[in-house]
N, C-alpha and C. Protein backbone atom coordinates (compact mmCIF):
# COMPACT_ATOMS: atom_id res chain seq x y z
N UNK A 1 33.88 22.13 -0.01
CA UNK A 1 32.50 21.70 -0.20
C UNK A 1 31.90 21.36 1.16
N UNK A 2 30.23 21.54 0.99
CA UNK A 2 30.32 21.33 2.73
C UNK A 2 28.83 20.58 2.35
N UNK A 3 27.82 20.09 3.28
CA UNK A 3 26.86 19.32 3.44
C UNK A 3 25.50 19.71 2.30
N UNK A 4 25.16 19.09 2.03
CA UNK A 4 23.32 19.05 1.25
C UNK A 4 22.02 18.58 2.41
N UNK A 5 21.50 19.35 2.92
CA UNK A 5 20.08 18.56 3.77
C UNK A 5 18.70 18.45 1.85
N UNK A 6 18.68 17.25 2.12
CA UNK A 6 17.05 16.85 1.23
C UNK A 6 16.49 16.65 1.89
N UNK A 7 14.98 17.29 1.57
CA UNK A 7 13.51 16.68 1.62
C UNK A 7 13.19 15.90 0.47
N UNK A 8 12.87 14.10 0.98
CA UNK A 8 11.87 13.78 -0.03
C UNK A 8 10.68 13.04 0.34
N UNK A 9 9.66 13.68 -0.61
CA UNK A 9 8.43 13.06 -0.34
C UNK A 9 8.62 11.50 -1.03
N UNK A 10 8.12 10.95 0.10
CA UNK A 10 8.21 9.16 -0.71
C UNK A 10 6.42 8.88 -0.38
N UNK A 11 5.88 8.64 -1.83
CA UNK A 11 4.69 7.38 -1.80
C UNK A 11 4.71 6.30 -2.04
N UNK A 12 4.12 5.62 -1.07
CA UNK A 12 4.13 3.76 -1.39
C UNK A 12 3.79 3.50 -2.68
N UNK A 13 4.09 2.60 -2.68
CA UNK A 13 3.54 1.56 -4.36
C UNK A 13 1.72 1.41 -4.01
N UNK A 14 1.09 1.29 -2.90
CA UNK A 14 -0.24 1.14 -1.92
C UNK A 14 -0.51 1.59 -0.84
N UNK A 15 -1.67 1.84 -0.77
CA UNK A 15 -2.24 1.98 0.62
C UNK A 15 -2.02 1.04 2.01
N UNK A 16 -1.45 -0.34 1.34
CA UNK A 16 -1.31 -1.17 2.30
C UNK A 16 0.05 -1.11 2.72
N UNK A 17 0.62 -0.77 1.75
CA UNK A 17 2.20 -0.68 2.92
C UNK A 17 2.48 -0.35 3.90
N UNK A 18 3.26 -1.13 4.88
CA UNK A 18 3.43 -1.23 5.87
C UNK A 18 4.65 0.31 6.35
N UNK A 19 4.35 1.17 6.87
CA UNK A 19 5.14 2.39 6.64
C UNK A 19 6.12 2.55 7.88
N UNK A 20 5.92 1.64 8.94
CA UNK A 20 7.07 1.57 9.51
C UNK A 20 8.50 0.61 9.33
N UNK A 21 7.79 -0.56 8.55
CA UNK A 21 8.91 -1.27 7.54
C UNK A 21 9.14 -0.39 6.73
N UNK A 22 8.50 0.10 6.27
CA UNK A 22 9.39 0.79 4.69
C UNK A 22 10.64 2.16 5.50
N UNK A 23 10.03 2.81 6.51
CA UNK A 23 11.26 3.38 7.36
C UNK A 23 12.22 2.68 7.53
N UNK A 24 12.20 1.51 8.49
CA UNK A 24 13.08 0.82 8.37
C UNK A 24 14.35 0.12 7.00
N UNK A 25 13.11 -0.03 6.34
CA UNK A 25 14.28 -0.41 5.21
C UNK A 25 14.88 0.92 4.28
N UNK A 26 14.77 2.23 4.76
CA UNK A 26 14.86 3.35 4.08
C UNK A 26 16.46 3.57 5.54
N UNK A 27 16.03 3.19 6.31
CA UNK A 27 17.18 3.51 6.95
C UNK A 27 18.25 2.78 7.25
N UNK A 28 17.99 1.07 6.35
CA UNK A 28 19.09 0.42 6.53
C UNK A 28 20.03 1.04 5.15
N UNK A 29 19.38 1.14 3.41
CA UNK A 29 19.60 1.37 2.96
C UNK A 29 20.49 3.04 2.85
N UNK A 30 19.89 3.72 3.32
CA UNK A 30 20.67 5.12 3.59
C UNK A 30 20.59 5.60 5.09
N UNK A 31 21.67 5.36 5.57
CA UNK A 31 21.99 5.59 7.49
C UNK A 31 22.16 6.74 7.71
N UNK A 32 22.32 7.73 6.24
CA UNK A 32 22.44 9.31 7.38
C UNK A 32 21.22 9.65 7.00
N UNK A 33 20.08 8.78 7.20
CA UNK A 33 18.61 9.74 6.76
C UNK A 33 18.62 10.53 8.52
N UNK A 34 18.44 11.40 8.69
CA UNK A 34 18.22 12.32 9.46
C UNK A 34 16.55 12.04 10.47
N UNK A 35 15.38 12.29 9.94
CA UNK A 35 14.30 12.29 10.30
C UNK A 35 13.14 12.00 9.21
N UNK A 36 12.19 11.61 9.72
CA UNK A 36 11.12 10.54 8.57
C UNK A 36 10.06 11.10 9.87
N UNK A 37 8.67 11.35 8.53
CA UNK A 37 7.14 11.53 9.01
C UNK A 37 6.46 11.06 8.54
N UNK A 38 5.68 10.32 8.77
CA UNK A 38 4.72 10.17 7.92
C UNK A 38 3.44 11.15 8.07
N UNK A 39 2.81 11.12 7.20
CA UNK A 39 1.80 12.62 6.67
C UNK A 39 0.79 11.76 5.74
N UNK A 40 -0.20 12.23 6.64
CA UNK A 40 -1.70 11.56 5.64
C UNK A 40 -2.22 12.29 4.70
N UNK A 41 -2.33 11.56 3.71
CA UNK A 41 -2.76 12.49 2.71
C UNK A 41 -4.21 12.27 2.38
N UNK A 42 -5.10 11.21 2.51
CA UNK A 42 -6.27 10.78 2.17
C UNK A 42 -6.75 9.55 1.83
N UNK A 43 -8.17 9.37 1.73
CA UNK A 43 -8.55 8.06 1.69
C UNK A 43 -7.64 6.58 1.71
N UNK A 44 -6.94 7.21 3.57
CA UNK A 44 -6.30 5.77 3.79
C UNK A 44 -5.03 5.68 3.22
N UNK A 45 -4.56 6.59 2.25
CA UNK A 45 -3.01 6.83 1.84
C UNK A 45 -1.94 7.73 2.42
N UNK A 46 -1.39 7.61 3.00
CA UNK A 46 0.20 8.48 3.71
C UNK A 46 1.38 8.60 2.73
N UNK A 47 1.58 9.50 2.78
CA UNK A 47 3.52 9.48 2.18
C UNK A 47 4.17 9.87 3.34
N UNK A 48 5.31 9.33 3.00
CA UNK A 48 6.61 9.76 3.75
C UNK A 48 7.94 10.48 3.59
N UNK A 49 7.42 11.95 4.25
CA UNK A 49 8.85 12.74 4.22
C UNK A 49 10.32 12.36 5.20
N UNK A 50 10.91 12.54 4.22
CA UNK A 50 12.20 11.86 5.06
C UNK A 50 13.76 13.35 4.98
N UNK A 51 14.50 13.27 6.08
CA UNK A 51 15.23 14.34 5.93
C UNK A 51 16.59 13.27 5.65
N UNK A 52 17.51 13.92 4.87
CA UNK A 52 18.94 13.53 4.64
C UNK A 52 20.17 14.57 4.53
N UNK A 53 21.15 14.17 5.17
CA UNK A 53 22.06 15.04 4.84
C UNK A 53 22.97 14.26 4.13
N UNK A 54 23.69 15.24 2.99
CA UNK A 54 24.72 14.22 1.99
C UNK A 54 25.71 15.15 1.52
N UNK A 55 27.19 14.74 1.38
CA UNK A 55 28.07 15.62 0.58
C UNK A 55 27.76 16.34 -0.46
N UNK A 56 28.02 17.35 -0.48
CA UNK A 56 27.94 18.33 -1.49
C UNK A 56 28.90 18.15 -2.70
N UNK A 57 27.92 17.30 -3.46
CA UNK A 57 28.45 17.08 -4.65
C UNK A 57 28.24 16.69 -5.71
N UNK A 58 28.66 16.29 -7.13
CA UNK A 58 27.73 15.87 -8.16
C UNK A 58 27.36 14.41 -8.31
N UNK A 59 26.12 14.50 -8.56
CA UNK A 59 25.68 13.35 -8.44
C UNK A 59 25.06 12.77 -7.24
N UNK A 60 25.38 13.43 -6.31
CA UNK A 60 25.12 12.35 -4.67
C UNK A 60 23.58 12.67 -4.76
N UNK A 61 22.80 13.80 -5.27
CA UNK A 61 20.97 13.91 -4.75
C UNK A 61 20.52 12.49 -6.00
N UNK A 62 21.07 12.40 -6.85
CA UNK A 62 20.89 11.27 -8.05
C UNK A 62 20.44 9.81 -7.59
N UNK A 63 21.68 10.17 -6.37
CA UNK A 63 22.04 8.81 -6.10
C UNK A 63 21.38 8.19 -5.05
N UNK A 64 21.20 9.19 -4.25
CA UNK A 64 19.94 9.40 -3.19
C UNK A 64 18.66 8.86 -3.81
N UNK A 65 17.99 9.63 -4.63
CA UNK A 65 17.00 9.39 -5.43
C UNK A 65 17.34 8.32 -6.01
N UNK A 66 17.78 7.75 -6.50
CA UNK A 66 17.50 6.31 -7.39
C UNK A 66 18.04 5.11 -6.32
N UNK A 67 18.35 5.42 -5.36
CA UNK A 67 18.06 4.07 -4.14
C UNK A 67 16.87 4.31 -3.44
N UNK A 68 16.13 5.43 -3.25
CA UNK A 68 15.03 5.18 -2.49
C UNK A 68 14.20 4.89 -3.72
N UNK A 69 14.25 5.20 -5.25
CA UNK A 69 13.38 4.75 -5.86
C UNK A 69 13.25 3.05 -6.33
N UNK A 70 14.71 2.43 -5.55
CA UNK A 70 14.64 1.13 -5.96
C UNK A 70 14.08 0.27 -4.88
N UNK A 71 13.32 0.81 -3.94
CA UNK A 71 13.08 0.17 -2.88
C UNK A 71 11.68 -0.75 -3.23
N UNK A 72 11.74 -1.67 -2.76
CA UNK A 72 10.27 -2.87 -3.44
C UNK A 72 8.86 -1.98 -2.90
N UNK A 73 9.03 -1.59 -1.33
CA UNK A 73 7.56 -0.37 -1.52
C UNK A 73 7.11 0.89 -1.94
N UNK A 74 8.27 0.99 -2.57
CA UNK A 74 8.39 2.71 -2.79
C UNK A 74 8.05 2.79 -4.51
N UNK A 75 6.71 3.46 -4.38
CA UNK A 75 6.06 3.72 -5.93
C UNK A 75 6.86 5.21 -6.53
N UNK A 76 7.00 5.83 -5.77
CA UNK A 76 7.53 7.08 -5.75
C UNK A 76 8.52 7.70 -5.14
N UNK A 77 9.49 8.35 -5.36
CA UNK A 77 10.35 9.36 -4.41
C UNK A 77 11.34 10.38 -5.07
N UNK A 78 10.60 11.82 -4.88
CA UNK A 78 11.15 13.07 -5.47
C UNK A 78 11.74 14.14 -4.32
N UNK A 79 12.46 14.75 -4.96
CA UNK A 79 13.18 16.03 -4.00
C UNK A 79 11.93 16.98 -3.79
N UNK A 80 11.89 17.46 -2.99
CA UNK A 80 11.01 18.65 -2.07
C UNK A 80 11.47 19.59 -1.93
N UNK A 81 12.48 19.12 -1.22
CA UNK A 81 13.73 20.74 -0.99
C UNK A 81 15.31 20.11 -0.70
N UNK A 82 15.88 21.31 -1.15
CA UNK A 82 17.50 21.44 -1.18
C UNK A 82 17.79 22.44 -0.68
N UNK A 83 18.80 21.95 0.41
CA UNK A 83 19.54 23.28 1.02
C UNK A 83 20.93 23.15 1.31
N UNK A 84 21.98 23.99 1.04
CA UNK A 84 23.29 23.97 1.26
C UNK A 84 23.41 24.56 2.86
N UNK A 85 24.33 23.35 3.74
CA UNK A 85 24.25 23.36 4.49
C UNK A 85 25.63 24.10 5.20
């Protein structure tokens, strides 16, 4: 078995979130995040794509996804893309 790279788009819970804390706490929580952008989307709202690489295996994109979705600023966070690495 060999590596998974994800894209996920993450939206705040608000417009006011602070999006370099929420990096931060995206990268204490998962340390092999790779690279993070933020990307404006409109009237004053950004999401944040973030890159990860993770074992190739069952369950691990799950698991990925339901810790960035437990994060206190994070209203949102879905897969974008999957690639076997």
């Amino acid at each position: 078995m060999g590596d998974v790279a994800i894209i996920f788009k993450i939206m705040p819970k608000s417009p006011d979130v602070d999006m370099e804390a929420l990096k931060a706490a995206i990268k204490e929580k998962i340390p092999s995040t790779q690279d993070m952008v933020i990307e404006p989307i409109g009237f004053g709202l950004s999401c944040l794509k973030i890159a990860l690489v993770v074992p190739d295996g069952e369950g691990t994109t799950e698991e990925a996804e339901a810790t960035l979705n437990g994060l206190e600023d994070v209203g949102t966070a879905e897969i974008v893309s999957l690639t076997l690495l």
